[in-house]
N, C-alpha and C. Protein backbone atom coordinates (compact mmCIF):
# COMPACT_ATOMS: atom_id res chain seq x y z
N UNK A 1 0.85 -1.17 0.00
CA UNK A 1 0.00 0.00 0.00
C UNK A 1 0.90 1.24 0.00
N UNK A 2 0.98 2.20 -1.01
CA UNK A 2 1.19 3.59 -1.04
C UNK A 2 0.98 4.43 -0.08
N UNK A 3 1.69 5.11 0.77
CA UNK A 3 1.97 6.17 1.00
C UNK A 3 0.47 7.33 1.15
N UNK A 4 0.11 7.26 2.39
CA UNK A 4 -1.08 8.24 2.44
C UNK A 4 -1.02 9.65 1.80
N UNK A 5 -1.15 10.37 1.62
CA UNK A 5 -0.92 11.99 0.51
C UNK A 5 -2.45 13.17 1.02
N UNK A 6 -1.77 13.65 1.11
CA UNK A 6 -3.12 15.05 1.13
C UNK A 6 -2.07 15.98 0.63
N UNK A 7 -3.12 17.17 -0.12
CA UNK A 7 -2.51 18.28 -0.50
C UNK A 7 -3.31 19.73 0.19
N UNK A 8 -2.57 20.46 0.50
CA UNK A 8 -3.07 21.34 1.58
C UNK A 8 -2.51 23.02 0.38
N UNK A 9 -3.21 23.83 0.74
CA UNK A 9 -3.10 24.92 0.50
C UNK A 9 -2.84 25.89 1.21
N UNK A 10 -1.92 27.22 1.49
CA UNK A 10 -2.10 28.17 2.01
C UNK A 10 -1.32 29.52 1.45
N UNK A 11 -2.42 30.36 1.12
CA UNK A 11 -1.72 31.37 0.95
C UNK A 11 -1.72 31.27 -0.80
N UNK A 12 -2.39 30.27 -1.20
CA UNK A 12 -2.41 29.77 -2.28
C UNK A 12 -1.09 29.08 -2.45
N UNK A 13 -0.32 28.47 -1.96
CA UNK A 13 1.05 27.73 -1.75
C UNK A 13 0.28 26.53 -1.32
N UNK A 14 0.80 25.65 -2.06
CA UNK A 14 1.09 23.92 -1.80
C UNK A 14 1.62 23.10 -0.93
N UNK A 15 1.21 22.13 -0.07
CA UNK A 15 2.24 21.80 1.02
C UNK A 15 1.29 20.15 0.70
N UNK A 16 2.06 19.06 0.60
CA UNK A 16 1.65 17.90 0.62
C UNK A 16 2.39 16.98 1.64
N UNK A 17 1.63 16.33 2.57
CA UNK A 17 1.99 15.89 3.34
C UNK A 17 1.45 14.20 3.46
N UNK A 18 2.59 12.93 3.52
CA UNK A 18 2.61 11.62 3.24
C UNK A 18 3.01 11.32 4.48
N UNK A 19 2.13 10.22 4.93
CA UNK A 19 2.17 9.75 5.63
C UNK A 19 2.18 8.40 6.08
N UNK A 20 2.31 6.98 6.35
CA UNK A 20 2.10 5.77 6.48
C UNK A 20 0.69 5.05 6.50
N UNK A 21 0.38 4.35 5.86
CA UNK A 21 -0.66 4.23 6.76
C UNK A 21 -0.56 2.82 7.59
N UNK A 22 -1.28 2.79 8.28
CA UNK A 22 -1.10 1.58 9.84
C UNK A 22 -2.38 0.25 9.08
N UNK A 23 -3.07 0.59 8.45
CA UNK A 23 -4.27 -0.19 7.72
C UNK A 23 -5.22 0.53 6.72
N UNK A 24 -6.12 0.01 6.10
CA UNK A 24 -6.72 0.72 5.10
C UNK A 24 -7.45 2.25 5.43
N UNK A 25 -7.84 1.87 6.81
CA UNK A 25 -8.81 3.05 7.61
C UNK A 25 -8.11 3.92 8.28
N UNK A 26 -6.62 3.67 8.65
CA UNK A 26 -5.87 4.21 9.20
C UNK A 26 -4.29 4.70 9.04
N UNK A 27 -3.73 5.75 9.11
CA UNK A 27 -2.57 6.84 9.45
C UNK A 27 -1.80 6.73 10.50
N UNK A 28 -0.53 6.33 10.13
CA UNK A 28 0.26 6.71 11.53
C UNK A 28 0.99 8.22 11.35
N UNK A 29 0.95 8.92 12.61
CA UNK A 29 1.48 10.23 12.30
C UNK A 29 2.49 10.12 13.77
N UNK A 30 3.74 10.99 13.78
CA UNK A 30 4.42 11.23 14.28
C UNK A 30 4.51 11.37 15.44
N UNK A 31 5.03 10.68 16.93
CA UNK A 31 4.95 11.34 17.83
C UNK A 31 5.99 12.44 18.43
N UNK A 32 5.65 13.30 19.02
CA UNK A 32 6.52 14.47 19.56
C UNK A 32 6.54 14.50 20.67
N UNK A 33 5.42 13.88 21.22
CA UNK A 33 5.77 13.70 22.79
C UNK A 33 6.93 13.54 23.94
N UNK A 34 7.18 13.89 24.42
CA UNK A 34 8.61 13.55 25.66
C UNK A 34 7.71 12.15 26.34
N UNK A 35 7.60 11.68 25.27
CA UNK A 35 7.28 9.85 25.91
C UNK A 35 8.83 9.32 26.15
N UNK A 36 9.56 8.33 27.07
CA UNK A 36 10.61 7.73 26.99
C UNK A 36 10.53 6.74 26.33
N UNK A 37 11.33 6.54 25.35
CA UNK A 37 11.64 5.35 24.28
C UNK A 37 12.05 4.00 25.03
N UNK A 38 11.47 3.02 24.29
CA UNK A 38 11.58 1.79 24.70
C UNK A 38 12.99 1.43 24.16
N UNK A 39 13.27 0.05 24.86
CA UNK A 39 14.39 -0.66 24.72
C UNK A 39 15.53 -0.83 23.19
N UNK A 40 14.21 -0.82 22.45
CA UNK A 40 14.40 -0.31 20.75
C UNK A 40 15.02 0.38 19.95
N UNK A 41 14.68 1.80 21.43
CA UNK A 41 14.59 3.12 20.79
C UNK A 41 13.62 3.28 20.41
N UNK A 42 12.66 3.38 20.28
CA UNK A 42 11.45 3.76 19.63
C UNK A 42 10.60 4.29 20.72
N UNK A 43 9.44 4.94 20.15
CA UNK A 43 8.76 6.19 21.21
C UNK A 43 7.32 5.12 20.41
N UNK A 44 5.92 5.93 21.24
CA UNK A 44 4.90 5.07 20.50
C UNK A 44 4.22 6.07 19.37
N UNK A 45 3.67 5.16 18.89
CA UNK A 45 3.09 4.93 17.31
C UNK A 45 1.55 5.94 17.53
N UNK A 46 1.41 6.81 17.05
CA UNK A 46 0.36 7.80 16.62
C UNK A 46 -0.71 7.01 15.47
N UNK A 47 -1.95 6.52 16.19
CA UNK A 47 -2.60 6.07 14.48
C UNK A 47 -3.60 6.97 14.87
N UNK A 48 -4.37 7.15 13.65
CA UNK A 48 -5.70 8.07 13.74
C UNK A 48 -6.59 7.58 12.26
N UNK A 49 -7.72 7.77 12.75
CA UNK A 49 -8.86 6.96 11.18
C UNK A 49 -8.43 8.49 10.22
N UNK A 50 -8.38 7.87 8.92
CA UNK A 50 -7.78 9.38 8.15
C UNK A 50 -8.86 9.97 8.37
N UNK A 51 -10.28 9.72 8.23
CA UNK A 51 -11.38 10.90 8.02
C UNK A 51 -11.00 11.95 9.16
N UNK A 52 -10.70 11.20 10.27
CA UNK A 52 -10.51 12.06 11.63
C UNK A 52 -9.36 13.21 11.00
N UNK A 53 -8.38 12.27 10.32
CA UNK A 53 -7.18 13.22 10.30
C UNK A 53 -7.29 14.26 9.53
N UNK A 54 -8.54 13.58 8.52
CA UNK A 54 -8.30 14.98 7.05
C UNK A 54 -9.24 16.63 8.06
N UNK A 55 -10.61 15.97 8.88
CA UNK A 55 -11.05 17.04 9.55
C UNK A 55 -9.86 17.69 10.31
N UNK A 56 -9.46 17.44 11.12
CA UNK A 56 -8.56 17.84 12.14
C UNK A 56 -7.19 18.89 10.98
N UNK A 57 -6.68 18.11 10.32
CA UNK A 57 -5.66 18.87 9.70
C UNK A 57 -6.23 20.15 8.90
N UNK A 58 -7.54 19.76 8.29
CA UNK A 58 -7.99 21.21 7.07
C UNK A 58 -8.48 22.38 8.62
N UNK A 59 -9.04 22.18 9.66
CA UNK A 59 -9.06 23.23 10.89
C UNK A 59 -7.91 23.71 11.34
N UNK A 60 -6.58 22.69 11.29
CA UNK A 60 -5.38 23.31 11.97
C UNK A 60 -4.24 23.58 11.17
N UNK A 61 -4.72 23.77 10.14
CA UNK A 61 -3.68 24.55 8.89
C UNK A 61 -4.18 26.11 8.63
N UNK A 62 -2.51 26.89 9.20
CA UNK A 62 -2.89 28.12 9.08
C UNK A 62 -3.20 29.05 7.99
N UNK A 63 -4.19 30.02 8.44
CA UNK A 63 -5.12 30.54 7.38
C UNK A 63 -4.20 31.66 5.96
N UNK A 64 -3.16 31.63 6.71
CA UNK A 64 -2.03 32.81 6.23
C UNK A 64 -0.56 32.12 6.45
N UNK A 65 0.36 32.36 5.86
CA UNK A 65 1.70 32.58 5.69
C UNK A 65 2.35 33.95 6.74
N UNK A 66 1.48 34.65 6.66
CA UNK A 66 2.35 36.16 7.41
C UNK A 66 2.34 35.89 8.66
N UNK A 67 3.02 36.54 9.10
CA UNK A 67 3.72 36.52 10.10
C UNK A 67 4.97 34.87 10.53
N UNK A 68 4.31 34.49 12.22
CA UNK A 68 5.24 33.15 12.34
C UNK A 68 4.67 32.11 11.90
N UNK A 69 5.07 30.88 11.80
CA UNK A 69 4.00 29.90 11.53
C UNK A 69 3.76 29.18 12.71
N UNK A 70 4.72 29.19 13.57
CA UNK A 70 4.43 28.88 15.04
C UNK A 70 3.34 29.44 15.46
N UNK A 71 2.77 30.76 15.26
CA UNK A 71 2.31 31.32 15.90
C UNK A 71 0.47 31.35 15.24
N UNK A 72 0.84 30.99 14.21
CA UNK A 72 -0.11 30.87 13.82
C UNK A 72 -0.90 29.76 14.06
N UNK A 73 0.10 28.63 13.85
CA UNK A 73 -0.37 27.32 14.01
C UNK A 73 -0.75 27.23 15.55
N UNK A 74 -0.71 28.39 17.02
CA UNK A 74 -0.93 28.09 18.16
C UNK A 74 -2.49 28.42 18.23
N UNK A 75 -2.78 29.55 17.35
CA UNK A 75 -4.73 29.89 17.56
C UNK A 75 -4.85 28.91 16.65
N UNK A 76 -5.00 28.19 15.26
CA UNK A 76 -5.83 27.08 14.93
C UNK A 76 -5.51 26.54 15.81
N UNK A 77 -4.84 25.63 16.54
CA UNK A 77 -4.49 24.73 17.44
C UNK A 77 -6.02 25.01 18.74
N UNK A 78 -5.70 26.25 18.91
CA UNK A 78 -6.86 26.79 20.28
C UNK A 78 -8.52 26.78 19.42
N UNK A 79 -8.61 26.96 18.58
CA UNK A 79 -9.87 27.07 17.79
C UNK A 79 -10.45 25.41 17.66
N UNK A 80 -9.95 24.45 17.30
CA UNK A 80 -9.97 23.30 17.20
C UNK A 80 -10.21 22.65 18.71
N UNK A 81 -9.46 22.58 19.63
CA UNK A 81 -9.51 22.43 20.61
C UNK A 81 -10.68 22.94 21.50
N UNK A 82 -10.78 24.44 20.71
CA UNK A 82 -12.10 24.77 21.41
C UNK A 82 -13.55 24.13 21.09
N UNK A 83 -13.04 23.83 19.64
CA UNK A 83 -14.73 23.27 19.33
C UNK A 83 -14.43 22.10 19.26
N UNK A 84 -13.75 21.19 19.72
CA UNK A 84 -14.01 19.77 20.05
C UNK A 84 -14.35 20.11 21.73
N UNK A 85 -14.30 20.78 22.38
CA UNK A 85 -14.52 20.73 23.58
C UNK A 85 -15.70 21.21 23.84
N UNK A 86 -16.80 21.77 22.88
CA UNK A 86 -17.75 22.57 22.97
C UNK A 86 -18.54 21.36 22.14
N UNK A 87 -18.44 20.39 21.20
CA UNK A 87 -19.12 19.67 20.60
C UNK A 87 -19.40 18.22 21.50
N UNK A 88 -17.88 17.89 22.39
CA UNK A 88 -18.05 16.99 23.04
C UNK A 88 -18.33 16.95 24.68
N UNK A 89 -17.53 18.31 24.88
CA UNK A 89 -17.99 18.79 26.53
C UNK A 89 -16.74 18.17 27.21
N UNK A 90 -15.71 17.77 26.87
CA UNK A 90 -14.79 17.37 27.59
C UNK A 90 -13.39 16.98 26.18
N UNK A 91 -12.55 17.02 26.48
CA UNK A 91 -10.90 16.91 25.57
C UNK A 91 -10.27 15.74 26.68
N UNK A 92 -10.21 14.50 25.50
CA UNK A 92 -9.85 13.46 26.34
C UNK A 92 -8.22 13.88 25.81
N UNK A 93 -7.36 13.15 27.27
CA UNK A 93 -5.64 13.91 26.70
C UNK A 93 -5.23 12.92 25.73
N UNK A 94 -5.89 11.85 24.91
CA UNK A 94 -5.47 11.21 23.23
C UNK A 94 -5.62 12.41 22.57
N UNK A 95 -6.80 12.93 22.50
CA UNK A 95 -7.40 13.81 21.94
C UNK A 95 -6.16 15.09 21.45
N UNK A 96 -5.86 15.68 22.67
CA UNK A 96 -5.12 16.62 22.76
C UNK A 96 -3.85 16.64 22.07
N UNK A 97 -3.10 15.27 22.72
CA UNK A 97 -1.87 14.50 22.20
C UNK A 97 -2.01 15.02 20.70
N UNK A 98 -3.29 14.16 19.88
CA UNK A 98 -3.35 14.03 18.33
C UNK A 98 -3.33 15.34 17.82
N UNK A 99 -3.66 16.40 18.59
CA UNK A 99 -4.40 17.56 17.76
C UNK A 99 -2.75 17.91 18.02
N UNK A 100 -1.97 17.87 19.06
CA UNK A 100 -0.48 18.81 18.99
C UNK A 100 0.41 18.10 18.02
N UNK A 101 0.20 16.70 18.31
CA UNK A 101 1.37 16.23 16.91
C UNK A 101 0.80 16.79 15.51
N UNK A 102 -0.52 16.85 15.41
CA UNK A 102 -0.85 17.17 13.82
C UNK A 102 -0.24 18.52 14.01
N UNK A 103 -0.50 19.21 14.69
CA UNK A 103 -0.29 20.95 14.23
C UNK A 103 1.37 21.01 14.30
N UNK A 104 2.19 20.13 15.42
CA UNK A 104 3.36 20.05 14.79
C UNK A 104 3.66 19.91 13.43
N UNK A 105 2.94 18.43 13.37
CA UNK A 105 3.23 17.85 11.50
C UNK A 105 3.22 19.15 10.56
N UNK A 106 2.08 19.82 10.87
CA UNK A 106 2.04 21.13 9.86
C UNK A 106 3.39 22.00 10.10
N UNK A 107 3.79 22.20 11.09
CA UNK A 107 4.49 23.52 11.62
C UNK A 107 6.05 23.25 10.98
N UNK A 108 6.10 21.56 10.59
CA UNK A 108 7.43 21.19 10.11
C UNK A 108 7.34 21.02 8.93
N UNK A 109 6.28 20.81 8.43
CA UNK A 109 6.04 21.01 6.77
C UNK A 109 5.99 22.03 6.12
N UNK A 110 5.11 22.85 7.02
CA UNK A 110 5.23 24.06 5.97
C UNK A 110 6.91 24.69 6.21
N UNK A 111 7.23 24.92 7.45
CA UNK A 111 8.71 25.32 7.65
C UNK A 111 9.52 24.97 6.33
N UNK A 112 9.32 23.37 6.41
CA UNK A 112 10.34 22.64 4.94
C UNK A 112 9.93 23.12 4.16
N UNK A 113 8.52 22.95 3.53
CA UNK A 113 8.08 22.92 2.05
C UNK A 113 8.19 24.64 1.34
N UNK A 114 7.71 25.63 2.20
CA UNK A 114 7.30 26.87 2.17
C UNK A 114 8.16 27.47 2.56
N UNK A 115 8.74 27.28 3.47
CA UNK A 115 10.01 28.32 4.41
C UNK A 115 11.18 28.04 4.11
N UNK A 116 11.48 27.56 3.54
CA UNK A 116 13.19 26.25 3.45
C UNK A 116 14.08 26.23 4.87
N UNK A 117 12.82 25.91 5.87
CA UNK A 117 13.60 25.67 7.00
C UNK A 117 13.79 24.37 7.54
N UNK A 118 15.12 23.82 7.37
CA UNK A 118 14.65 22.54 7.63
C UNK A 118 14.81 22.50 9.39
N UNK A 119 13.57 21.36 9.88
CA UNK A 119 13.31 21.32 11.30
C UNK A 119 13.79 19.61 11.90
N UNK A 120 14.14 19.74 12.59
CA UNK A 120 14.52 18.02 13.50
C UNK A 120 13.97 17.70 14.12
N UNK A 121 13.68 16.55 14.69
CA UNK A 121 12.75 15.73 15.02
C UNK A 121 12.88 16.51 16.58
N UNK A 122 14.10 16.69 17.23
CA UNK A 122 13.90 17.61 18.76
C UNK A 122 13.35 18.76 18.67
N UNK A 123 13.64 19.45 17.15
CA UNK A 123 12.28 20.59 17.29
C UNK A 123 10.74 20.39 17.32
N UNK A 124 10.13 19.25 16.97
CA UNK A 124 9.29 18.58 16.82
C UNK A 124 8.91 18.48 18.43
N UNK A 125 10.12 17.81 19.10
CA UNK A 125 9.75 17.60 20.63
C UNK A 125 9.44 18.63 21.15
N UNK A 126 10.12 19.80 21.15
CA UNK A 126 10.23 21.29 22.30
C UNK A 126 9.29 21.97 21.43
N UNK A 127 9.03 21.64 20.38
CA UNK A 127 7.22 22.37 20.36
C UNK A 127 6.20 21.45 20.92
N UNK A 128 6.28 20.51 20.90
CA UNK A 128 4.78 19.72 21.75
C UNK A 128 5.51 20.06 23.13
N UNK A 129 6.42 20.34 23.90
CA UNK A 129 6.42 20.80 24.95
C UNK A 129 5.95 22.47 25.23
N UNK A 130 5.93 23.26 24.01
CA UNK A 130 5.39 24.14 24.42
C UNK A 130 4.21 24.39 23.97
N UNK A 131 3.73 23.96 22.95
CA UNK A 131 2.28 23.82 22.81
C UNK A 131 1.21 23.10 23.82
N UNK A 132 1.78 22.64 24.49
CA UNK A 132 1.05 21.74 25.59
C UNK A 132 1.35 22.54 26.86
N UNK A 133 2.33 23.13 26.93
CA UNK A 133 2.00 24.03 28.01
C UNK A 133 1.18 25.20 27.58
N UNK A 134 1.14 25.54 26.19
CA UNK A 134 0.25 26.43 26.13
C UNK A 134 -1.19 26.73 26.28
N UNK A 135 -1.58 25.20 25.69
CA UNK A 135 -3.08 24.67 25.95
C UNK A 135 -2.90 24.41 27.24
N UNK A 136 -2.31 23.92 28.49
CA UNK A 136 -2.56 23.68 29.30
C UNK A 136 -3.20 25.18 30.35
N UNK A 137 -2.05 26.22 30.29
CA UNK A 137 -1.98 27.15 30.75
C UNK A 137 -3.45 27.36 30.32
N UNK A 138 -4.22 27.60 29.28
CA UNK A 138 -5.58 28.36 28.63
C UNK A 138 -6.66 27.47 29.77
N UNK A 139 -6.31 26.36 29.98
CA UNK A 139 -7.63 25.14 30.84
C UNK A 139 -8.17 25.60 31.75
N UNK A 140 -9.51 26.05 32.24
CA UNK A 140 -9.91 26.00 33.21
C UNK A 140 -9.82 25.01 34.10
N UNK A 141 -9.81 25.58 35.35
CA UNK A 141 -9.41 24.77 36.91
C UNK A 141 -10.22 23.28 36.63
N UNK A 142 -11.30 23.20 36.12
CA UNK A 142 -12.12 21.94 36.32
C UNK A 142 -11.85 21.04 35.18
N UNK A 143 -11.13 21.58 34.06
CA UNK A 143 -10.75 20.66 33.20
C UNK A 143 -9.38 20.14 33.94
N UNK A 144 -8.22 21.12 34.18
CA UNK A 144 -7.52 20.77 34.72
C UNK A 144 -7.14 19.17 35.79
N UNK A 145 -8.41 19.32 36.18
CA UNK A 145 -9.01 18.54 37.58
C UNK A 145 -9.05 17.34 36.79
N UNK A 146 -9.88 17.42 35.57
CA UNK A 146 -10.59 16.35 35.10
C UNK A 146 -8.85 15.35 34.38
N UNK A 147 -7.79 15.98 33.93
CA UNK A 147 -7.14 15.42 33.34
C UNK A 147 -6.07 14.55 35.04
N UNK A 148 -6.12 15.43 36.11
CA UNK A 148 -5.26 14.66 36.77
C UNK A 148 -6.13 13.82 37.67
N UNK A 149 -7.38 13.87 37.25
CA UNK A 149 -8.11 12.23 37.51
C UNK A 149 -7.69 10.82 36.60
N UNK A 150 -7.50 11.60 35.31
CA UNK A 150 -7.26 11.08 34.04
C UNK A 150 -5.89 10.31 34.48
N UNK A 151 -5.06 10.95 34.91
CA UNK A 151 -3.91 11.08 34.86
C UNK A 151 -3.42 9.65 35.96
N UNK A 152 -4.62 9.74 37.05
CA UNK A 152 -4.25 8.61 37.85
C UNK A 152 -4.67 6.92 37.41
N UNK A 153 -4.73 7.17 36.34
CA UNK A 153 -5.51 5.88 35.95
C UNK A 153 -4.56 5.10 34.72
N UNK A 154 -3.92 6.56 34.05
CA UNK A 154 -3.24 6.45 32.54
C UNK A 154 -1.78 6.61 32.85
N UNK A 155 -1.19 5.96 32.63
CA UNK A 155 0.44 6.18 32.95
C UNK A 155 0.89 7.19 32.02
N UNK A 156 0.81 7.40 30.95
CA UNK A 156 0.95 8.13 29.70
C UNK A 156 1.00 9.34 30.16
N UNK A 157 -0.57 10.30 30.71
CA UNK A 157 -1.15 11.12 31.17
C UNK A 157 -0.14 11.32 31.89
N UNK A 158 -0.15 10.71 32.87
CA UNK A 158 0.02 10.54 34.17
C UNK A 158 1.45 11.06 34.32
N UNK A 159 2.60 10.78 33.30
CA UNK A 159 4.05 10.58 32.78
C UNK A 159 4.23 12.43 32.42
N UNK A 160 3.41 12.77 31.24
CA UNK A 160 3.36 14.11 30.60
C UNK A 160 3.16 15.03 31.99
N UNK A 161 2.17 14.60 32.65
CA UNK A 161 1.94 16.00 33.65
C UNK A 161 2.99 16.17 34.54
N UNK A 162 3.68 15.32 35.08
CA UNK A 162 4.44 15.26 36.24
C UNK A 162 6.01 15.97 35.29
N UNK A 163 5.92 15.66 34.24
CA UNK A 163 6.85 16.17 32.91
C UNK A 163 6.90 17.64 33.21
N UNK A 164 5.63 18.28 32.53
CA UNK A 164 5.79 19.24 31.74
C UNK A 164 4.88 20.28 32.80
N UNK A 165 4.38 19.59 33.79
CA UNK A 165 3.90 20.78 34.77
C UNK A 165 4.31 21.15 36.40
């Protein structure tokens, strides 16, 4: 099986982004997480159903080129986040995880494709560390609450907060 493909626009500029896929219904996308790598070396495996991915990516691809793309890519990031949290009433932290590696994925593509900047996989990391503190910082107290309930149950969760807060 070929190589997953979407073609994205901005600014009227082209950015195509390939990805694996894990099965017919499904995408593996990148993790950025400060997860600790197994014995391998290897960190874990990101899958997502593409339909999920194609919604999620056409909301968190920025609307403009001007200015940063970091910066841009941090309000889609908050816009998305907001209306999955307003459609579902709660942001499970998979949820969250998926939405920061995608807006990474973007933030290193367009950099490459559009910017000729090329980015490394540790820049990849120290933006999901600060994008996640950024969404975190925005959480109200009771979501907050709700993730370090989360947190006692999920080692994962559980791993990131004691991390990064």
């Amino acid at each position: 099986m070929d190589a997953y493909r979407i073609e994205l626009h901005v600014d009227g500029k082209r950015i195509i982004i390939e990805l694996p896929y894990f099965n017919q219904k499904f995408i593996k996308i990148d993790n950025y997480a400060p997860f600790p790598k197994n014995d391998k070396g290897m960190g874990l495996v990101v899958t997502t159903a593409i339909s999920d991915f194609e919604t999620d990516i056409k909301g968190l691809i920025p609307k403009t080129l001007e200015g940063n793309p970091f910066d841009n890519s941090v309000e889609c990031l908050f816009q998305v986040v907001q209306k999955h949290i307003e459609t579902y009433g709660r942001l499970m932290p998979s949820d969250l995880y998926t939405y920061i590696n995608e807006s990474i994925l973007l933030i290193l593509t367009i950099s490459d494709q559009l910017l000729n900047e090329k980015s490394t996989r540790t820049d990849g990391e120290d933006y999901f560390v600060v994008l996640f503190k950024i969404i975190w910082n925005a959480f109200p107290n009771e979501m907050k609450e709700q993730y370090y309930k989360f947190a006692m149950q999920d080692p994962m969760t559980n791993y990131i907060l004691r991390l990064l807060i």
